[in-house]
Protein backbone atom coordinates (compact mmCIF):
# COMPACT_ATOMS: atom_id res chain seq x y z
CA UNK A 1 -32.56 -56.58 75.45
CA UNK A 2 -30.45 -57.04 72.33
CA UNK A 3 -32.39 -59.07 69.62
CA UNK A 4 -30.01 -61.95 68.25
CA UNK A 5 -29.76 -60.44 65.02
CA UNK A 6 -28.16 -57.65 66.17
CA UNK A 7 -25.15 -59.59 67.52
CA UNK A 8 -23.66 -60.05 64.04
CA UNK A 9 -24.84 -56.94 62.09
CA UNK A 10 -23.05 -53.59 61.65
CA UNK A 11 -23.14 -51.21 64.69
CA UNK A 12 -22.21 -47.97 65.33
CA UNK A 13 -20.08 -46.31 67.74
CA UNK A 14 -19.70 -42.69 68.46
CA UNK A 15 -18.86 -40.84 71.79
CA UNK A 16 -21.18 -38.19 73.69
CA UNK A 17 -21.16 -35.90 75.89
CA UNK A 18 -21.69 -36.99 79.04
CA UNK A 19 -25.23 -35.88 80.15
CA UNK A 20 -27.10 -36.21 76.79
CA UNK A 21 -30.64 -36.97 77.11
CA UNK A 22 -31.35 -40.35 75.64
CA UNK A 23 -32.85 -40.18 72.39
CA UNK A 24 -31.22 -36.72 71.16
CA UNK A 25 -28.31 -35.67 69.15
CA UNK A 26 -25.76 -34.71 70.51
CA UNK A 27 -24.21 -30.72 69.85
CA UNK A 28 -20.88 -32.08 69.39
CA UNK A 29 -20.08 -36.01 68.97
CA UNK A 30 -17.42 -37.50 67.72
CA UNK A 31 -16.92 -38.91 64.57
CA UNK A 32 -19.36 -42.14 64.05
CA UNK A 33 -17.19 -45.64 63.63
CA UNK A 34 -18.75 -48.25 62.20
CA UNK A 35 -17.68 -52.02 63.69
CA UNK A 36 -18.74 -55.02 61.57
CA UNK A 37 -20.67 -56.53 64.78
CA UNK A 38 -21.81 -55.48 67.78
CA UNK A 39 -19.41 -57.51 69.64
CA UNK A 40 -16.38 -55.37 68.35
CA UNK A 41 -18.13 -52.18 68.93
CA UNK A 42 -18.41 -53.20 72.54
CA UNK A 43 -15.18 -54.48 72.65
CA UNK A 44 -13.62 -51.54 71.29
CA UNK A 45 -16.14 -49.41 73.60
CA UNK A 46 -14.94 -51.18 76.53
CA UNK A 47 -10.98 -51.38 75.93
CA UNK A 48 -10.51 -47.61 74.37
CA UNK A 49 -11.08 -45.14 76.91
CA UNK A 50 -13.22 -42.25 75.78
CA UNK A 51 -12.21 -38.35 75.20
CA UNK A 52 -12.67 -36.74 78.13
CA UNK A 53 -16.03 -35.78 79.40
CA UNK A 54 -18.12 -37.90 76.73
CA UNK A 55 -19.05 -41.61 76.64
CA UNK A 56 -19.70 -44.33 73.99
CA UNK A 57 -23.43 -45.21 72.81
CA UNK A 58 -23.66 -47.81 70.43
CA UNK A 59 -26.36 -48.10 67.65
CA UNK A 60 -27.52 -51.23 66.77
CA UNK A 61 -28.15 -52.73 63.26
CA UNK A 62 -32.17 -52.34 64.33
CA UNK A 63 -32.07 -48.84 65.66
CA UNK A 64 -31.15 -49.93 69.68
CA UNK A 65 -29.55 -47.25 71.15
CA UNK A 66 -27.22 -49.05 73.73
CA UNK A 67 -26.15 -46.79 76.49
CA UNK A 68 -23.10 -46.54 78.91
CA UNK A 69 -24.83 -48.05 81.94
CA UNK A 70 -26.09 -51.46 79.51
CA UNK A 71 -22.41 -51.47 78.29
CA UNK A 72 -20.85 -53.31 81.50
CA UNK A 73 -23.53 -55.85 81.56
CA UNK A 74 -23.25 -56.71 77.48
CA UNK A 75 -19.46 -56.88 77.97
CA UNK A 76 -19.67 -59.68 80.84
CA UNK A 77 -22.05 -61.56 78.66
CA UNK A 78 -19.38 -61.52 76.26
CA UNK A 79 -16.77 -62.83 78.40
CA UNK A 80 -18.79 -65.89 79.71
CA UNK A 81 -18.72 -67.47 83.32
């Protein structure tokens, strides 16, 4: 779960290859973007379609790695009922 304070800090966005194990670095990311809140890095995440054969993970202002499967669910919280 995303801790509230997260929601409004800086976050970081930077695609992966596919496959990474969670919790390494990656051989050969992209360039890291920084969003001024979480919500635009997962609206950005969600609405820019990633380089072939790599993903978005988002870091969070408290060191959260969000992954691509947690992506889908924070972006229907985001669009409410």
């Amino acid at each position: 779960m995303v801790p509230k304070t997260d929601w409004d800090a800086t976050a970081h966005l930077q695609y992966e290859p596919m496959g990474t194990p969670k919790g390494t670095t990656p051989p050969h990311g992209s360039d890291v973007m920084e969003f001024s809140s979480l919500r635009e890095a997962i609206h950005w995440a969600m609405t820019n379609e990633a380089p072939a054969g790599m993903h978005a993970v988002i870091r969070t202002a408290s060191g959260e790695v969000i992954e691509p499967s947690q992506l889908e669910e924070l972006w229907a919280s985001l669009q409410g009922p």
